[in-house]
Structure formats: structure tokens, C-alpha cells
Protein backbone atom coordinates (compact mmCIF):
# COMPACT_ATOMS: atom_id res chain seq x y z
CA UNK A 1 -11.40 31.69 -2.58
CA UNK A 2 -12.96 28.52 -4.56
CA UNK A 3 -10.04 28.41 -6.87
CA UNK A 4 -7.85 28.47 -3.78
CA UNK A 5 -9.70 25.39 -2.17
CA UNK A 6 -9.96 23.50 -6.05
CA UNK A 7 -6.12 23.77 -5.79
CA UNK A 8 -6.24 22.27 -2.16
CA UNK A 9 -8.65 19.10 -3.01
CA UNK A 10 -6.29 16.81 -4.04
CA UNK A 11 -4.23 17.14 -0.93
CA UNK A 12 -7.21 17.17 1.61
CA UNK A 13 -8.43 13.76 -0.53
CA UNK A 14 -5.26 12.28 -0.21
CA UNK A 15 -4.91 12.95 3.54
CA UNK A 16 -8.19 11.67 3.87
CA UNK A 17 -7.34 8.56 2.19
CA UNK A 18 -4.45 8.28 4.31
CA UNK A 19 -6.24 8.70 7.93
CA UNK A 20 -9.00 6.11 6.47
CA UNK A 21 -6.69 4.30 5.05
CA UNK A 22 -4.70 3.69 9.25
CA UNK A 23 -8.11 3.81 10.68
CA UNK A 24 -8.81 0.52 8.29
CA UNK A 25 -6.01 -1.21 8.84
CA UNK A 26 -5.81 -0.77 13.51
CA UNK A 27 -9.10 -1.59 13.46
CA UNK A 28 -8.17 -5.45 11.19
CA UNK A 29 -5.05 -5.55 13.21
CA UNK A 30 -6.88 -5.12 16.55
CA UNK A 31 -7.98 -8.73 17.13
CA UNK A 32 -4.15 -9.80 16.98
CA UNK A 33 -1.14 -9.47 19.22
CA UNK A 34 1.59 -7.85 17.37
CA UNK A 35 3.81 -10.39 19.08
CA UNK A 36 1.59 -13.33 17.74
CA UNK A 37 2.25 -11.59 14.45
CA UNK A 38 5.84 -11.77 14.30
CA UNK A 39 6.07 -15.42 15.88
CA UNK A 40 4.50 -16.64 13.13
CA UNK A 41 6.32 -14.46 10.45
CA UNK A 42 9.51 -15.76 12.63
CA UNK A 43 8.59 -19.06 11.62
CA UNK A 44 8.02 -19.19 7.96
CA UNK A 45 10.90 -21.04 6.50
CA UNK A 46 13.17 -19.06 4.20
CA UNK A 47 11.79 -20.13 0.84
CA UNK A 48 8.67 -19.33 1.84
CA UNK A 49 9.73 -15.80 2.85
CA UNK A 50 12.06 -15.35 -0.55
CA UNK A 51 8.75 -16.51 -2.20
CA UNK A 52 6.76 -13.87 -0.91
CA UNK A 53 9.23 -11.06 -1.29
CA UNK A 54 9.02 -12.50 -4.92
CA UNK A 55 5.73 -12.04 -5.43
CA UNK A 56 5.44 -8.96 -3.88
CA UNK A 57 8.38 -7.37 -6.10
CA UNK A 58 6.39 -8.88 -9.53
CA UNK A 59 2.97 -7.26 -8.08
CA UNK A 60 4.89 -4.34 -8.00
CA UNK A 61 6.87 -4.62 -11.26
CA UNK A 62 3.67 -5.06 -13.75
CA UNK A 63 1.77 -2.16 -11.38
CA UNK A 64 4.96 -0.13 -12.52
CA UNK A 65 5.28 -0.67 -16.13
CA UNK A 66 1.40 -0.56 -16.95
CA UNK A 67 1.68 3.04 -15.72
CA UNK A 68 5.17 3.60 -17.86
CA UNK A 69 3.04 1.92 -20.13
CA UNK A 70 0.18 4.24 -20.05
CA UNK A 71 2.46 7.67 -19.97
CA UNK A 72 4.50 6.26 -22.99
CA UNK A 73 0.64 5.78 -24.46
CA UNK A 74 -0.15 9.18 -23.20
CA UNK A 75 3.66 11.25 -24.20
């Protein structure tokens, strides 16, 4: 019965970093009008926008190859 629920952990910690993780993120977005929200992402000029998509894809291109990184360090 413990080995069974060891097994289960990781899941029931990721779920509940998932429903924190929602819970977090209604509760910032309360204060603001989702309309407000997209009027103003409506207009940022198109630079701007490539720029940030830009960003965004880097962030997520060195997050990526420090883990290949760290398997190839691993095998």
C-alpha cells in the first residue's frame, strides 16, 4: 500500500502544482477585465509584438538546451 502511493506522489505533486499553479494566476488576473487585456495587447505595434515573441522563443531555447545540456552531461 505505501509503495503503491510512493509510485502515485509525483502525479498528486504535479496536479497540485497545477491547481495552485490556476488558483495563482485568477486570483492576479482578477483585478483586470479580460477585454482591457486584449485592447491593450491589440495595440502594441508589430515590432513590439515580433520582439516579444522573440524573446520568449530565446527564454525558451537556452531553458531547452541547458537541460539537453545536462542529459548529454548525465548519458
Amino acid at each position: 500500500m505505501f509503495r503503491r502511493f510512493i509510485q502515485c506522489l509525483p502525479i498528486l505533486v504535479a496536479v497540485s502544482l497545477l491547481s495552485l499553479s490556476i488558483v495563482t494566476i485568477s486570483n492576479e488576473f482578477q483585478a483586470h477585465n479580460p477585454a482591457d487585456i486584449l485592447h491593450y495587447i491589440s495595440n502594441l505595434t508589430t515590432t513590439r509584438k515580433f520582439g516579444v515573441i522573440a524573446l520568449t522563443s530565446l527564454g525558451y531555447l537556452i531553458m531547452t538546451g541547458h537541460d539537453f545540456l545536462g542529459f548529454y552531461y548525465i548519458n
